[in-house]
Protein backbone atom coordinates (compact mmCIF):
# COMPACT_ATOMS: atom_id res chain seq x y z
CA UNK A 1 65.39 -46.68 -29.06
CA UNK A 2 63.06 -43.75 -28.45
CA UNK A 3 62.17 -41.76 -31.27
CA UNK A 4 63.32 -38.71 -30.49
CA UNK A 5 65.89 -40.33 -27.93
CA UNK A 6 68.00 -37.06 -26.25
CA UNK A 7 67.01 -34.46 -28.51
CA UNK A 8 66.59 -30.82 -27.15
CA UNK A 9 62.76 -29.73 -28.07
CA UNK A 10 61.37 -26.12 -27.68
CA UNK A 11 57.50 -26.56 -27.20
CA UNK A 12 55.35 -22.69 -26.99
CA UNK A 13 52.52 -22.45 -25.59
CA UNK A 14 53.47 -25.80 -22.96
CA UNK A 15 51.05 -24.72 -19.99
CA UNK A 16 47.96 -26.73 -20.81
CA UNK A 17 45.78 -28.63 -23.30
CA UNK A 18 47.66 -29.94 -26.51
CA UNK A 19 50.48 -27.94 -25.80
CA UNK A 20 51.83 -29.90 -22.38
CA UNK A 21 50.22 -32.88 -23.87
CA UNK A 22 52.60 -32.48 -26.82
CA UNK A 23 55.31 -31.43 -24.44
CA UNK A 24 54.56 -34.86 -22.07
CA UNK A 25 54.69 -36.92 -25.18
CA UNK A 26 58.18 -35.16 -26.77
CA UNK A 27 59.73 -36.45 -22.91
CA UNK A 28 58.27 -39.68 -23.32
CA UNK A 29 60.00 -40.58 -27.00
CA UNK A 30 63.22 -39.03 -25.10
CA UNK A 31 63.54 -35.67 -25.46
CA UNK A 32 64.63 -33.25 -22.81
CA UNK A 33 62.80 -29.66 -23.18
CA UNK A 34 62.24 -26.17 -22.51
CA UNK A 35 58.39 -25.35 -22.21
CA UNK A 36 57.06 -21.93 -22.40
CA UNK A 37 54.07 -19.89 -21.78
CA UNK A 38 52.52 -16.85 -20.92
CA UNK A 39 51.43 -17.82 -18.03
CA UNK A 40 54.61 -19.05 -16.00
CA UNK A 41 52.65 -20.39 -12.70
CA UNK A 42 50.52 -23.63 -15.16
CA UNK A 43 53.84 -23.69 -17.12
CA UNK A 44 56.29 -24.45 -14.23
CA UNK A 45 53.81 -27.10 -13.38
CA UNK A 46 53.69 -28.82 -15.94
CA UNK A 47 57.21 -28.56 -15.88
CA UNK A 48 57.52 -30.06 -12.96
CA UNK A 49 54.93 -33.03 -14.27
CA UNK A 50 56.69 -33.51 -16.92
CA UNK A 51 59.59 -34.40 -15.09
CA UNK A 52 58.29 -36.39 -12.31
CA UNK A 53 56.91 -38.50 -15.02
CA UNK A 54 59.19 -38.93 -17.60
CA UNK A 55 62.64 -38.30 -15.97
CA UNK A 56 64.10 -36.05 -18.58
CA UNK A 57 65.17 -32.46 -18.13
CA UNK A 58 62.62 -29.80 -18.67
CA UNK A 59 63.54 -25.63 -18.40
CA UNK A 60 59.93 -24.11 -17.55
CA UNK A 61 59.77 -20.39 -18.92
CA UNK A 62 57.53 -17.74 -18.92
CA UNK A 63 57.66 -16.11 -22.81
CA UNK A 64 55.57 -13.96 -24.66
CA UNK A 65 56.21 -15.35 -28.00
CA UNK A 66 55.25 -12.05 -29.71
CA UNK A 67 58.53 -10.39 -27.78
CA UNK A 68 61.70 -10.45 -29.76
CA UNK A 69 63.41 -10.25 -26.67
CA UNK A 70 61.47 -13.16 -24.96
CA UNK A 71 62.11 -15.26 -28.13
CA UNK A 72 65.78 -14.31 -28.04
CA UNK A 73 65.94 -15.11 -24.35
CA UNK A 74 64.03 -18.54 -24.46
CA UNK A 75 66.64 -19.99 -27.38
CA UNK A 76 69.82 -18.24 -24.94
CA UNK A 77 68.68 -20.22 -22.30
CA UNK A 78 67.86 -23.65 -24.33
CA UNK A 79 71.40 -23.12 -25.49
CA UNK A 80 72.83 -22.72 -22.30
CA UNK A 81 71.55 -25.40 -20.34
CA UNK A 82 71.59 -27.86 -23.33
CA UNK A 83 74.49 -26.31 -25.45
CA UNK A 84 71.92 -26.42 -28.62
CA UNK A 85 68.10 -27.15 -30.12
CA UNK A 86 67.08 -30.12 -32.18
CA UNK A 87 63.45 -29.53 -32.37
CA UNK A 88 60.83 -26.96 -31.92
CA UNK A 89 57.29 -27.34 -31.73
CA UNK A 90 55.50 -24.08 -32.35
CA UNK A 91 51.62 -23.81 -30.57
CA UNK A 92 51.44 -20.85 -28.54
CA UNK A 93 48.19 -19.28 -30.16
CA UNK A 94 44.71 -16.87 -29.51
CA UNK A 95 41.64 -16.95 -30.78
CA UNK A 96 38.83 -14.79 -30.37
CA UNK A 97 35.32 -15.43 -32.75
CA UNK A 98 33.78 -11.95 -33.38
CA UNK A 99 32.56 -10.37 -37.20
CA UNK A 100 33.86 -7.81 -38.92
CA UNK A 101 31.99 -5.33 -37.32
CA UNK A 102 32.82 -6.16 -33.78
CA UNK A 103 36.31 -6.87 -34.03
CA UNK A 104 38.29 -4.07 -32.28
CA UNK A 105 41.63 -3.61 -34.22
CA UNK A 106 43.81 -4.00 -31.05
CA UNK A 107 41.84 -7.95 -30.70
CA UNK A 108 42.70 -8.38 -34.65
CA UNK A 109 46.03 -7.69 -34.27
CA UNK A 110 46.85 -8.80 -31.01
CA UNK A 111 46.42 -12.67 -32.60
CA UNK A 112 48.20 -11.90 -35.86
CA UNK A 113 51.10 -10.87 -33.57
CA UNK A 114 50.82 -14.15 -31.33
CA UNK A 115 49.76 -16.57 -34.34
CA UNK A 116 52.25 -15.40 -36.94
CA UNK A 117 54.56 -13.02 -36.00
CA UNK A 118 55.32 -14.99 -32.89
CA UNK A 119 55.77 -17.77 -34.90
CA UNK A 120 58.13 -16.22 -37.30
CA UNK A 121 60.05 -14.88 -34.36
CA UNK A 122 60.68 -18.50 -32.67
CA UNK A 123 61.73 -19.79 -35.79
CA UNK A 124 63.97 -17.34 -36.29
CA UNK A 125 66.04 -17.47 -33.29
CA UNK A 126 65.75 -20.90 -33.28
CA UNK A 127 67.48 -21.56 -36.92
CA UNK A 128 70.50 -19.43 -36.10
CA UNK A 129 71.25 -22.20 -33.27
CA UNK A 130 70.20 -25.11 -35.88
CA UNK A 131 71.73 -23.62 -39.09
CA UNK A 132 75.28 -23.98 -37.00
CA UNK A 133 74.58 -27.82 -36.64
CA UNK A 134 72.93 -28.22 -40.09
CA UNK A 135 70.17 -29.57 -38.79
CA UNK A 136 66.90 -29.15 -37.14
CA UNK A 137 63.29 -29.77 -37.32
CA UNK A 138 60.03 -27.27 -36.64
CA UNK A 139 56.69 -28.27 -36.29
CA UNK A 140 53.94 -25.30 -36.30
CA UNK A 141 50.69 -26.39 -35.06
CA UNK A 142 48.19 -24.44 -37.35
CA UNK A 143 44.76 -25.95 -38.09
CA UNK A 144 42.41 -26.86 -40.75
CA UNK A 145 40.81 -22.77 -40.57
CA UNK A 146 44.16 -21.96 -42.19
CA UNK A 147 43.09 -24.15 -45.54
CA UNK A 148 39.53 -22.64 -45.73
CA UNK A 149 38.71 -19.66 -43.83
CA UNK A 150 36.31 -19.16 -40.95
CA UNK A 151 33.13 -17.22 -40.82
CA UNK A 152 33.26 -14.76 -37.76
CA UNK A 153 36.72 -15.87 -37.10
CA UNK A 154 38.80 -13.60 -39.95
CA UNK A 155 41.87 -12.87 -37.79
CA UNK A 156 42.50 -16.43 -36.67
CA UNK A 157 42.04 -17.88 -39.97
CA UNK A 158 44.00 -15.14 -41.25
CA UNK A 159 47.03 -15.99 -38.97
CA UNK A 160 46.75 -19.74 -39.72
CA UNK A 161 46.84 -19.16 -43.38
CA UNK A 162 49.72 -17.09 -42.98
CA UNK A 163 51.57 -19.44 -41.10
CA UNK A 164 51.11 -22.12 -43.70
CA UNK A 165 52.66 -19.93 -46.50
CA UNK A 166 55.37 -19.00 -44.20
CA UNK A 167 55.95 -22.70 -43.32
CA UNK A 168 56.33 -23.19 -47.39
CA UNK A 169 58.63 -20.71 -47.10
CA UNK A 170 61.14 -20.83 -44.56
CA UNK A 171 61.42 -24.64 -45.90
CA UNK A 172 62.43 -23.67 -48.94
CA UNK A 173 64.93 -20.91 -47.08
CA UNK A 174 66.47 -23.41 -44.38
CA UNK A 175 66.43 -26.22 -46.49
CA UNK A 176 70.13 -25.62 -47.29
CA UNK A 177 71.02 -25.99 -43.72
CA UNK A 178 69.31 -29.20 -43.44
CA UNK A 179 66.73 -27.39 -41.37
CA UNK A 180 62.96 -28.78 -41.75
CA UNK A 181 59.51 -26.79 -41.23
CA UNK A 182 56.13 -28.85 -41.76
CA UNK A 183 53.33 -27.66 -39.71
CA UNK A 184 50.15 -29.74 -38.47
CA UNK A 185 46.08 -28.88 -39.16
CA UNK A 186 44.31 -30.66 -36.62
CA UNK A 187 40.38 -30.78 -37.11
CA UNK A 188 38.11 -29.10 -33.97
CA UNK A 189 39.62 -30.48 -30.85
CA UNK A 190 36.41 -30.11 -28.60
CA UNK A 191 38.52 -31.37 -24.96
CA UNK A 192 40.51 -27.98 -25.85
CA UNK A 193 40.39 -24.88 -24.08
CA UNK A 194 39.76 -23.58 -27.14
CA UNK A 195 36.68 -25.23 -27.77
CA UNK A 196 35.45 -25.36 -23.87
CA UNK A 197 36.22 -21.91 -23.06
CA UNK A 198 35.25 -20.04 -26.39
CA UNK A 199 34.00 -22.02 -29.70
CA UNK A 200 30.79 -23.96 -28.00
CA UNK A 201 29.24 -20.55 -26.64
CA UNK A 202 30.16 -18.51 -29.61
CA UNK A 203 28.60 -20.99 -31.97
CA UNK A 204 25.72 -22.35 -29.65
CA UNK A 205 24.45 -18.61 -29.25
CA UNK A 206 25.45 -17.97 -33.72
CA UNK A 207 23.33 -21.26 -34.55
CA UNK A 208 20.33 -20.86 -31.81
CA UNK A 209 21.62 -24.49 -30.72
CA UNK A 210 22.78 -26.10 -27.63
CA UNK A 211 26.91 -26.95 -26.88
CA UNK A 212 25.78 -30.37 -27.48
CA UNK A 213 23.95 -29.85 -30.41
CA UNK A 214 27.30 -28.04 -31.73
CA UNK A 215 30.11 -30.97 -30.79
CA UNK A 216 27.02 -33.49 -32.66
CA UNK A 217 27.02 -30.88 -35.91
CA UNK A 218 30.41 -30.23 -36.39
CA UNK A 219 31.22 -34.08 -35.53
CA UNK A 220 28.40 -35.19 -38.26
CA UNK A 221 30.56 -33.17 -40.51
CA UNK A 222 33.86 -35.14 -40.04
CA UNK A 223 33.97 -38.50 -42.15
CA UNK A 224 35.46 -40.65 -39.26
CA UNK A 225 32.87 -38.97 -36.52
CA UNK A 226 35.05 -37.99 -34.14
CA UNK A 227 37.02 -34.86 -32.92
CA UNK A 228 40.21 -34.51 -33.13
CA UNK A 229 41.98 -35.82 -29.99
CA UNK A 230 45.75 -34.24 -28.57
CA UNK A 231 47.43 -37.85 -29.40
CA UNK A 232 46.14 -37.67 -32.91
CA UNK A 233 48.32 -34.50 -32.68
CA UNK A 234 50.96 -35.71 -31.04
CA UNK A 235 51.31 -38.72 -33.50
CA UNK A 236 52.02 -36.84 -36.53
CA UNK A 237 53.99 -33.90 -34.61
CA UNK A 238 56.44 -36.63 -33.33
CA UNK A 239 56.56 -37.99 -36.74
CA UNK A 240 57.35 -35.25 -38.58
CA UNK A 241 60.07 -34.64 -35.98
CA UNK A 242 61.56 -37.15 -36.09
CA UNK A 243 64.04 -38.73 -38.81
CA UNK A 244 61.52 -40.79 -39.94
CA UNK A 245 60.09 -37.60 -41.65
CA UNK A 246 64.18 -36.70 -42.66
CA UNK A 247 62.90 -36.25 -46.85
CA UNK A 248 59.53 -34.24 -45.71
CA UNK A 249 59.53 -29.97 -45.73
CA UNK A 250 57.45 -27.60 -46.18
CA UNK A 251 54.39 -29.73 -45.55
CA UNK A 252 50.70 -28.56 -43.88
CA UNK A 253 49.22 -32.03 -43.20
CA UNK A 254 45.51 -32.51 -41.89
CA UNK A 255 44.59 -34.65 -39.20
CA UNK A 256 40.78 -34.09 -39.10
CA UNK A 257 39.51 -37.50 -39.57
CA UNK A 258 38.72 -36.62 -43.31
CA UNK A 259 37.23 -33.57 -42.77
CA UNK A 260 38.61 -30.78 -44.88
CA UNK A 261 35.78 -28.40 -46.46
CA UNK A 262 32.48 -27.68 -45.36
C-alpha cells in the first residue's frame, strides 16, 4: 500500500520546479490532486503529466494564492470533484534579493502577501473542509532563510520566518480537530528556478564571483556538500503527510544536508 494511497492533496505553486515535482511524487504514493498556479498554461501541463504518468486524478487551476476569493474557489472545487481534502502542500512563493535601500514597498509587500498571507489564506479554507472530518495534514514549504535571516533578502526571510511561527501556531489551534501543520526548510536548491533565474546573478555580481564560484561557496558551506535536491524535499513532505508522521505538529524541520548557520 501506497503511502498516501487515495488521499485528496492540494499542492500551490504546482507549475514547475519542486512544486510539480512534489505534486508528481504526491500521485505516485496515491494521491489524486488539485495543482495550482499563477500561471495556468505550465500548470495545466503538468496537470496533464501528472496524469499520463501516474493515472490518478489531477484538477489543474489557475490561483493567485494571495486572493481570498481564489483560495475560496480552489478548496470549492477540490470539494466538489473529490467531496473533501486530506492534504495540502503549501509552496507557492516569490523572491526578489534587493537591500534596504532598493526595495520598492510594492516588491516588499507583494512577497509578504504571496509567502504568508497566501499561506494563511490556503490554510484557512482548507481547515474548514478538514476540521468537518477531524482530520488533515499541511505541509508549508518554507526554507532554512526563515531560521536565520538573509542579507539583501529582508522580505523573503521575513515571510519565511513568519510562516514558521504561524505553522507553531495554527498547530496548536487545529490540533483539536486532529488537523496537523509542520512545514519543511530545505537548504539552497541550485536546479530551482529560484536559484537559476535569480540567486546565482544576484550573488555572483554581490561577491565579484562567478555562478560557479557561488554553487562551489555556498556548497563548501553545507556539511554533506551537496545542494539540496526536490526528492530530498519530497521525502520528508510525504513523510510528514503521511500517518507515519500522525504524533508530529507544529514542526519546521531542515533538510540542508547539515547546514543551518553561516
Amino acid at each position: 500500500m501506497k503511502l498516501l494511497h487515495d488521499k485528496i492533496g492540494i499542492v500551490t505553486g504546482a507549475a514547475r520546479g519542486l512544486g510539480k515535482h512534489l505534486a508528481m511524487r504526491l500521485a505516485e504514493e496515491g494521491c489524486h490532486l488539485v495543482i495550482c498556479d499563477i500561471d495556468e498554461d505550465e500548470v495545466k501541463k503538468t496537470g496533464k503529466e501528472v496524469e499520463q504518468a501516474t493515472k490518478r486524478k489531477v484538477v489543474s487551476l489557475k490561483v493567485d494564492v494571495s486572493k481570498e476569493t481564489d483560495a475560496g474557489n480552489m478548496v470549492d472545487i477540490a470539494v466538489k470533484e473529490f467531496s473533501g481534502i486530506d492534504l495540502l502542500i503549501s509552496n507557492a512563493a516569490l523572491s526578489f534579493s534587493k537591500s534596504i535601500f532598493e526595495f520598492d514597498l510594492q516588491s516588499w509587500k507583494k512577497i509578504i502577501d504571496v509567502n504568508l498571507f497566501g499561506y494563511f489564506l490556503c490554510v484557512r479554507e482548507v481547515a474548514m473542509i478538514m476540521k468537518k472530518n477531524k482530520s488533515g495534514s499541511i505541509v508549508q514549504i518554507n526554507s532554512r532563510t526563515g531560521k536565520r535571516g538573509s542579507s539583501k533578502n529582508s522580505a523573503y526571510a521575513a515571510s519565511k520566518g513568519g510562516g514558521i511561527v504561524l505553522t507553531q501556531s495554527l498547530s496548536a489551534e487545529l490540533a483539536e480537530f486532529n488537523i496537523r501543520v509542520n512545514c519543511v526548510c530545505p537548504g539552497p536548491m541550485f536546479e530551482s528556478d529560484l536559484w537559476q533565474k535569480v540567486l546565482f546573478d544576484n550573488y555572483a555580481k554581490r561577491f565579484g564571483i562567478t555562478k560557479e564560484e557561488v554553487e562551489k561557496k555556498y556548497t563548501e558551506e553545507i556539511p554533506l556538500k551537496r545542494g539540496c535536491k526536490y526528492e530530498d524535499v519530497a521525502n520528508m513532505v510525504v513523510f510528514l503527510l503521511s500517518d507515519q508522521a500522525s504524533y508530529m505538529t507544529g514542526q519546521a524541520i531542515n533538510v540542508t544536508g547539515g547546514g543551518t548557520v553561516w
